[in-house]
Protein backbone atom coordinates (compact mmCIF):
# COMPACT_ATOMS: atom_id res chain seq x y z
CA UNK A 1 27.42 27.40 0.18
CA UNK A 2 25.50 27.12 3.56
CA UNK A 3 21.91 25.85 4.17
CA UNK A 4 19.29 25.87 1.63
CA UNK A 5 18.78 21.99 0.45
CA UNK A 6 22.74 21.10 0.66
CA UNK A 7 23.38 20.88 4.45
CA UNK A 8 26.99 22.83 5.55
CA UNK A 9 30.20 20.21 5.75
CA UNK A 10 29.99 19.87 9.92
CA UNK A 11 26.73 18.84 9.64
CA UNK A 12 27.56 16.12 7.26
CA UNK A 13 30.71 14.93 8.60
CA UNK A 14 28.28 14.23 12.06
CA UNK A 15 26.41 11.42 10.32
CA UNK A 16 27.25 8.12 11.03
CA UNK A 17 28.40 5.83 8.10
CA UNK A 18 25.75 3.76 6.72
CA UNK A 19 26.32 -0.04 7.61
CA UNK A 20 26.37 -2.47 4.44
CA UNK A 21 27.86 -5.26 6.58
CA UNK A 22 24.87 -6.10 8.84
CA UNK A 23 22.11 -3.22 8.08
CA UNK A 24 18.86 -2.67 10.43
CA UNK A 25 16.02 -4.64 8.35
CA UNK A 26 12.13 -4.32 8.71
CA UNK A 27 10.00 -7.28 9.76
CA UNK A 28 6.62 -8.13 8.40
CA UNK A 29 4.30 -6.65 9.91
CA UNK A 30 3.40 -4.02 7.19
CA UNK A 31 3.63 -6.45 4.74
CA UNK A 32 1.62 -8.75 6.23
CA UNK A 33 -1.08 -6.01 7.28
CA UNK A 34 -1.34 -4.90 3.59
CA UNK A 35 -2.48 -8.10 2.86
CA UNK A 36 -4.88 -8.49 5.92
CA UNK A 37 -6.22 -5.46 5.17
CA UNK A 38 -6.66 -6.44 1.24
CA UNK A 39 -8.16 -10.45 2.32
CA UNK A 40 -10.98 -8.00 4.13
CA UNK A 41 -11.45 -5.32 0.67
CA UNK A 42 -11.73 -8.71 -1.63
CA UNK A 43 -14.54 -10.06 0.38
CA UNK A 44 -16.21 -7.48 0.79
CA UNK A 45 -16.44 -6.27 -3.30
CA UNK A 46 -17.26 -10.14 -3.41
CA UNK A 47 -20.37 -9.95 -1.20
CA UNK A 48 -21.25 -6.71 -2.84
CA UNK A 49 -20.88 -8.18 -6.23
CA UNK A 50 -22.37 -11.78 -5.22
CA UNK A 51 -25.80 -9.47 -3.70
CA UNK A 52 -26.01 -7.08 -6.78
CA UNK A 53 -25.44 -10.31 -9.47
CA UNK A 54 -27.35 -13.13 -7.91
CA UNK A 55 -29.60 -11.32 -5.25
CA UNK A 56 -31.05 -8.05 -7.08
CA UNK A 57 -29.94 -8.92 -10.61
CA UNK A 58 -29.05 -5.22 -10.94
CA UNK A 59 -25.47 -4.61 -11.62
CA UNK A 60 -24.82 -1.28 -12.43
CA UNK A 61 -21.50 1.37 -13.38
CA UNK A 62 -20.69 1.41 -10.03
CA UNK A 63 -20.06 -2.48 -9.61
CA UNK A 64 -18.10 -2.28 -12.78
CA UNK A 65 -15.77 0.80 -11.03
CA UNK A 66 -15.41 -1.15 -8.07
CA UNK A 67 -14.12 -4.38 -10.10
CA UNK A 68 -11.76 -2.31 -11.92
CA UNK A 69 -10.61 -0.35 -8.60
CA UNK A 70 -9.66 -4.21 -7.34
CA UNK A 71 -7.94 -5.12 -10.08
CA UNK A 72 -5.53 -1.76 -9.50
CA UNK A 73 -5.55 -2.75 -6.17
CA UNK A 74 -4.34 -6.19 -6.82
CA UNK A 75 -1.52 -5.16 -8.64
């Protein structure tokens, strides 16, 4: 059965054979980025919450979506 999703037998047979021994690896910079990128997202909600708590004294739903939205984040 030719093309569709299950590519014909030449096709296949031209791929090279994964290598288990010594495989290409990723470094960190994603990794490392993510967490950049999350250092910046915690202190800002901080300084958002630490205005609307102690500044304005007027939390409202939208501080309490944002807190939950970090916690899903943080996992």
């Amino acid at each position: 059965m030719g093309g569709g999703v299950h590519p014909p037998l030449s096709v296949v047979l031209t791929w090279p054979t994964p290598n288990y021994v010594d495989p290409v690896t990723r470094g960190w910079e994603v990794p490392i980025m993510c967490m950049v990128l999350f250092a910046i997202a915690l202190i800002v909600v901080l300084a958002r919450l630490w205005a609307r708590l102690v500044l304005q004294h007027n939390a409202g739903l939208d501080d309490l979506f944002i807190v939950f939205s970090m916690v899903g984040c943080t996992a």
